[in-house]
C-alpha atoms as a PDB file:
ATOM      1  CA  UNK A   1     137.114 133.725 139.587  1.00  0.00           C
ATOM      2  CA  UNK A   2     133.792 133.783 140.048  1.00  0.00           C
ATOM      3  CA  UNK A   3     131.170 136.840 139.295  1.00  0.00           C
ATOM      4  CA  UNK A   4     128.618 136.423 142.041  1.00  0.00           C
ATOM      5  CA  UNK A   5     126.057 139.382 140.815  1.00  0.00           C
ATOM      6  CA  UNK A   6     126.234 142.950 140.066  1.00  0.00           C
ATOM      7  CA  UNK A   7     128.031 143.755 143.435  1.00  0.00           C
ATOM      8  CA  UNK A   8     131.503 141.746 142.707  1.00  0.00           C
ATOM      9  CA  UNK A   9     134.165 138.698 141.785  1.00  0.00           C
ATOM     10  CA  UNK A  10     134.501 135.737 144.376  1.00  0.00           C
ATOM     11  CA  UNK A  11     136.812 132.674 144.592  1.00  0.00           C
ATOM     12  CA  UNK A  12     135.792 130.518 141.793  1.00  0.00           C
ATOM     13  CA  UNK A  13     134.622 126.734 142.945  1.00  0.00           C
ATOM     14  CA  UNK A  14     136.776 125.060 140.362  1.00  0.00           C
ATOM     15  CA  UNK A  15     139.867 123.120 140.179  1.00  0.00           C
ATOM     16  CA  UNK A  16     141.489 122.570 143.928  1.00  0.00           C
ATOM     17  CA  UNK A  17     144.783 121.951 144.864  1.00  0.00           C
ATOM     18  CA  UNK A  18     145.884 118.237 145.279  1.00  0.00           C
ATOM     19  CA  UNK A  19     146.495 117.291 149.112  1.00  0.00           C
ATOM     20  CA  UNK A  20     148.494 114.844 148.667  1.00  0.00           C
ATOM     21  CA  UNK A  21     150.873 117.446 147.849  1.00  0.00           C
ATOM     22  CA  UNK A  22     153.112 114.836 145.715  1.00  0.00           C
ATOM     23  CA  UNK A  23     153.309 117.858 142.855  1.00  0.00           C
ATOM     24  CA  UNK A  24     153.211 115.943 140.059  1.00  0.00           C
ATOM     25  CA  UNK A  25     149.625 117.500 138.659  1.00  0.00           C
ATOM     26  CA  UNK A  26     149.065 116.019 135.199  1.00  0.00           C
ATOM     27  CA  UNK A  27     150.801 113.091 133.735  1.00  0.00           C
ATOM     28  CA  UNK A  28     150.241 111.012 130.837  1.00  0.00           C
ATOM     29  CA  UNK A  29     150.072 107.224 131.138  1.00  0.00           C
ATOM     30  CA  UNK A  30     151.453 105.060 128.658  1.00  0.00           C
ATOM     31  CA  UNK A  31     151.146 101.559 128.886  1.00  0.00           C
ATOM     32  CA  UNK A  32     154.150  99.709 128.951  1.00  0.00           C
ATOM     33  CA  UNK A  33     154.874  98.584 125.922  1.00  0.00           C
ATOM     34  CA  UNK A  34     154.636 101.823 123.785  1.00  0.00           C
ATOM     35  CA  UNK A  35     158.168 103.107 123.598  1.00  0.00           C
ATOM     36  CA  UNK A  36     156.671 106.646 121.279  1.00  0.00           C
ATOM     37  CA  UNK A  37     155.900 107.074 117.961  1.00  0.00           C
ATOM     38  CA  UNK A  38     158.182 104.450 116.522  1.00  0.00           C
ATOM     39  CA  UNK A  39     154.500 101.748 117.064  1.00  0.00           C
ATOM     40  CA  UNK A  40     152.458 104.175 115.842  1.00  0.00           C
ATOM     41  CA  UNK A  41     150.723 102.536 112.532  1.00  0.00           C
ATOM     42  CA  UNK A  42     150.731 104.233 109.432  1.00  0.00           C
ATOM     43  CA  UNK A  43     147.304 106.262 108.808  1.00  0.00           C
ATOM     44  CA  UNK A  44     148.330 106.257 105.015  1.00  0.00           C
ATOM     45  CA  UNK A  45     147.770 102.366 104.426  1.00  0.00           C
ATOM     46  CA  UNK A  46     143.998 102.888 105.869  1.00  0.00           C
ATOM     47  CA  UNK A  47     141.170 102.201 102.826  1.00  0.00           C
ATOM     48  CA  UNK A  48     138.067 103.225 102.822  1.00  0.00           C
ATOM     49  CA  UNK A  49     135.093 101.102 103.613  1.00  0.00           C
ATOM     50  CA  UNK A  50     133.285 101.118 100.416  1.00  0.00           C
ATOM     51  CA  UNK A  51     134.439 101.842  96.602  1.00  0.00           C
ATOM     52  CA  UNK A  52     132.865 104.475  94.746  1.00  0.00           C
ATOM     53  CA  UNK A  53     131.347 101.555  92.685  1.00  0.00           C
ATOM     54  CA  UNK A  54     129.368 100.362  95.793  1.00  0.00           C
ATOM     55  CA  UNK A  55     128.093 103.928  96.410  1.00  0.00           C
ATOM     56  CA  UNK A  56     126.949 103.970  92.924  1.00  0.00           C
ATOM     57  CA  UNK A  57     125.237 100.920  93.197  1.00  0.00           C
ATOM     58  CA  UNK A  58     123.325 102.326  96.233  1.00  0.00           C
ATOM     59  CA  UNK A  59     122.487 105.187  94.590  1.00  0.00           C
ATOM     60  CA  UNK A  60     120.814 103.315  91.629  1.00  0.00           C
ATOM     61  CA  UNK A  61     119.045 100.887  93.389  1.00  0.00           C
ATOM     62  CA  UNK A  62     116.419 103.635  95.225  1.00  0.00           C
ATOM     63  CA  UNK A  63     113.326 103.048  96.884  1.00  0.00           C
ATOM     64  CA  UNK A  64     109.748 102.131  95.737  1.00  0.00           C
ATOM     65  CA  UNK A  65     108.685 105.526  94.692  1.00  0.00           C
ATOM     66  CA  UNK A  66     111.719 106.086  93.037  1.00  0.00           C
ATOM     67  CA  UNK A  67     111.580 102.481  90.706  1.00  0.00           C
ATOM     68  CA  UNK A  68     108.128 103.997  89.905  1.00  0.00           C
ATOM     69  CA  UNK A  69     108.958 106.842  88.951  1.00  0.00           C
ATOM     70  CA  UNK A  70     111.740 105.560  86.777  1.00  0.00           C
ATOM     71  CA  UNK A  71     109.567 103.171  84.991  1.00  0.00           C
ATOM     72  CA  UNK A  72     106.555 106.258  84.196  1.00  0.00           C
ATOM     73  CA  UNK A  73     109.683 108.344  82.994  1.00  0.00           C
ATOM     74  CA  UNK A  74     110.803 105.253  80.615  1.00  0.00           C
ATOM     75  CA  UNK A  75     107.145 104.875  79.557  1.00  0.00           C
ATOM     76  CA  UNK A  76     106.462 108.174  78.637  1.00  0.00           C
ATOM     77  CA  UNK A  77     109.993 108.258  76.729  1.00  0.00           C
ATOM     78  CA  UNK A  78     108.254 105.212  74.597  1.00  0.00           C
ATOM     79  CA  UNK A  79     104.965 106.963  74.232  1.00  0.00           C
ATOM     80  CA  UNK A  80     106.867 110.522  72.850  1.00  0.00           C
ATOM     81  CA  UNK A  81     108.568 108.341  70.121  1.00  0.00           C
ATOM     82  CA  UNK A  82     105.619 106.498  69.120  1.00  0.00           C
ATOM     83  CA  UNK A  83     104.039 109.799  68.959  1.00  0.00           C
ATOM     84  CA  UNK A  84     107.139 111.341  66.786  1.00  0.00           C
ATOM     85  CA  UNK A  85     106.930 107.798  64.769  1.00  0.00           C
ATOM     86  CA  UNK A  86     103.236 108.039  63.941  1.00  0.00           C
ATOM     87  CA  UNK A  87     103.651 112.379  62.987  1.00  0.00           C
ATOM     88  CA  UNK A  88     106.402 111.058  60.955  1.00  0.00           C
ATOM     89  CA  UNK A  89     104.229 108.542  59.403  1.00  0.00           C
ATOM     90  CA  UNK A  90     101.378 110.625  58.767  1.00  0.00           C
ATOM     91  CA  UNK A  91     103.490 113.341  56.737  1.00  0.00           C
ATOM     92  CA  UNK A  92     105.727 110.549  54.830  1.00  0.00           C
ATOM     93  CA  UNK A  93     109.383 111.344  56.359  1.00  0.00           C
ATOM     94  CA  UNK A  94     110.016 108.679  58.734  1.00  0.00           C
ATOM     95  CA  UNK A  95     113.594 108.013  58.961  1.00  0.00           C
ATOM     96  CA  UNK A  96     115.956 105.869  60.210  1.00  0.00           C
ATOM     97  CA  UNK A  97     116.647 107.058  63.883  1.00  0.00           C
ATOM     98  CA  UNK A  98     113.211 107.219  64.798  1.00  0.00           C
ATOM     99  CA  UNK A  99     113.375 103.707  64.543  1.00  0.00           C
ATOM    100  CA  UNK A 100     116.745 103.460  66.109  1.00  0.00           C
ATOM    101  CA  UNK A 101     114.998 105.403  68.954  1.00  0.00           C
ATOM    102  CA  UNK A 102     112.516 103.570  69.409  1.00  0.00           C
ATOM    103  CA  UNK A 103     114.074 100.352  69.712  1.00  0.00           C
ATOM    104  CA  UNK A 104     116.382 102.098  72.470  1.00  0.00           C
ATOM    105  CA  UNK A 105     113.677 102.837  74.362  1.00  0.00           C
ATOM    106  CA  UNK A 106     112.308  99.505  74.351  1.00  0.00           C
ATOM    107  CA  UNK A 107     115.607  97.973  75.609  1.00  0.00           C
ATOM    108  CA  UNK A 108     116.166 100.155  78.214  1.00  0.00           C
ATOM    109  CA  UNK A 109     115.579  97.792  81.580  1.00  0.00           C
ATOM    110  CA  UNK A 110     112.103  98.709  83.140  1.00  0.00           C
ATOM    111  CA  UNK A 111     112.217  98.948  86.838  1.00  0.00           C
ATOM    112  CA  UNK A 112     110.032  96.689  88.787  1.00  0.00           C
ATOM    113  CA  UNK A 113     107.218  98.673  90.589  1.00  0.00           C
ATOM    114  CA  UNK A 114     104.947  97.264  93.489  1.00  0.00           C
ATOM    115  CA  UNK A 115     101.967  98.839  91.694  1.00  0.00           C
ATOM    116  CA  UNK A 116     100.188  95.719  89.457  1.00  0.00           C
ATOM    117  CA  UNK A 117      97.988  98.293  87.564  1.00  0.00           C
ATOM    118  CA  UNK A 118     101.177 100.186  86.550  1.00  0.00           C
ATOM    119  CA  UNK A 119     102.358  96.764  85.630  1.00  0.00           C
ATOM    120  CA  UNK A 120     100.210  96.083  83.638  1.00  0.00           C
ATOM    121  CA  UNK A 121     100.208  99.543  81.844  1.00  0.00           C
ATOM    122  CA  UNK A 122     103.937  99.287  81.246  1.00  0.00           C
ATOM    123  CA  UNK A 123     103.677  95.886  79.601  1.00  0.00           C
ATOM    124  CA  UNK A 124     100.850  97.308  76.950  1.00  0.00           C
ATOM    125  CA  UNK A 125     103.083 100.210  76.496  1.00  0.00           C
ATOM    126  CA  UNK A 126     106.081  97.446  75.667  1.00  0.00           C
ATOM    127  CA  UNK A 127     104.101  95.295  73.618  1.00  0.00           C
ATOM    128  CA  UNK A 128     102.293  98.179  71.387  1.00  0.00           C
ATOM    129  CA  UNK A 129     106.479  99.478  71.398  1.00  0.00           C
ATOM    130  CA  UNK A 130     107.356  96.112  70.212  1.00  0.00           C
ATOM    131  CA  UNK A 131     104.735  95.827  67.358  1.00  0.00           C
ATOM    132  CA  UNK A 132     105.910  98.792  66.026  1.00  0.00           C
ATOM    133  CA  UNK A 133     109.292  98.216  65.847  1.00  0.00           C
ATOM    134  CA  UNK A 134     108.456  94.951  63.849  1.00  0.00           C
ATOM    135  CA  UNK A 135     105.750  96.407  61.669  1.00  0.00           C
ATOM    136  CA  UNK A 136     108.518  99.278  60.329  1.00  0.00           C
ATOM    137  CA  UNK A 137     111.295  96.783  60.075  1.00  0.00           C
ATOM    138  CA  UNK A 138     108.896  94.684  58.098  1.00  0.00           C
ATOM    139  CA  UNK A 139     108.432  98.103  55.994  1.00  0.00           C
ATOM    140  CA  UNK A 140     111.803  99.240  55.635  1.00  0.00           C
ATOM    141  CA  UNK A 141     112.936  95.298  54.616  1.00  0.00           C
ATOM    142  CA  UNK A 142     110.005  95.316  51.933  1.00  0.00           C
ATOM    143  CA  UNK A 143     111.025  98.949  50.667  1.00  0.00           C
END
């Protein structure tokens, strides 16, 4: 049916008899070699397309901004223990894991940023990182 406006219901346009008049309406058709659902293939053997391992790897990976942002977060993590290293210092209790600390946070792997200038701050942050790690296990092999 069809609502024509405020006034009443008309013959809806829709589906029309067939002329042919054959009566079959709707009919499925199956080509000719399908004999029902003994071909059907097994949707339990599908995989997926990628292992979790893959997606992990994607994850990591990240864009620019993100590898820089990575690296200033490993930087800073070097520069907070070099600041604990050098309070520790100054009021004679430096101990073991702060050395153990920092040499983790050397050996961490820096991303590689597009940014030369951040380069180049990263690799003095490293180096002065590196000098102290030999300068206290100088110390500690004297002591």
């Amino acid at each position: 049916m069809k609502v024509t406006g405020p006034g009443g219901i008309g013959p809806s346009s829709g589906a029309r008899p067939t002329r042919g008049g054959g009566g079959e309406g709707f009919r499925v058709i199956t080509p000719q070699g399908a004999s029902g659902p003994s071909q059907a293939s097994s949707v339990s053997a599908t995989q997926g397309v990628m292992g979790v391992e893959s997606l992990l790897a994607l994850q990591e990976t990240g864009g620019p901004l993100e590898r820089k942002r990575r690296a200033v977060g490993r930087a800073g993590r070097i520069l907070d223990v070099l600041d604990n290293i050098k309070v520790a210092l100054l009021e004679g209790e430096l101990a073991a894991g702060d050395l153990d600390r920092l040499r983790r946070a050397v050996r961490d792997e820096r991303a590689a940023t597009d940014d030369p200038k951040l380069e180049a701050v990263l690799d003095e942050i490293e180096v002065r990182a590196a000098v102290e790690v030999a300068k206290l296990e100088q110390a500690a092999r004297a002591a």
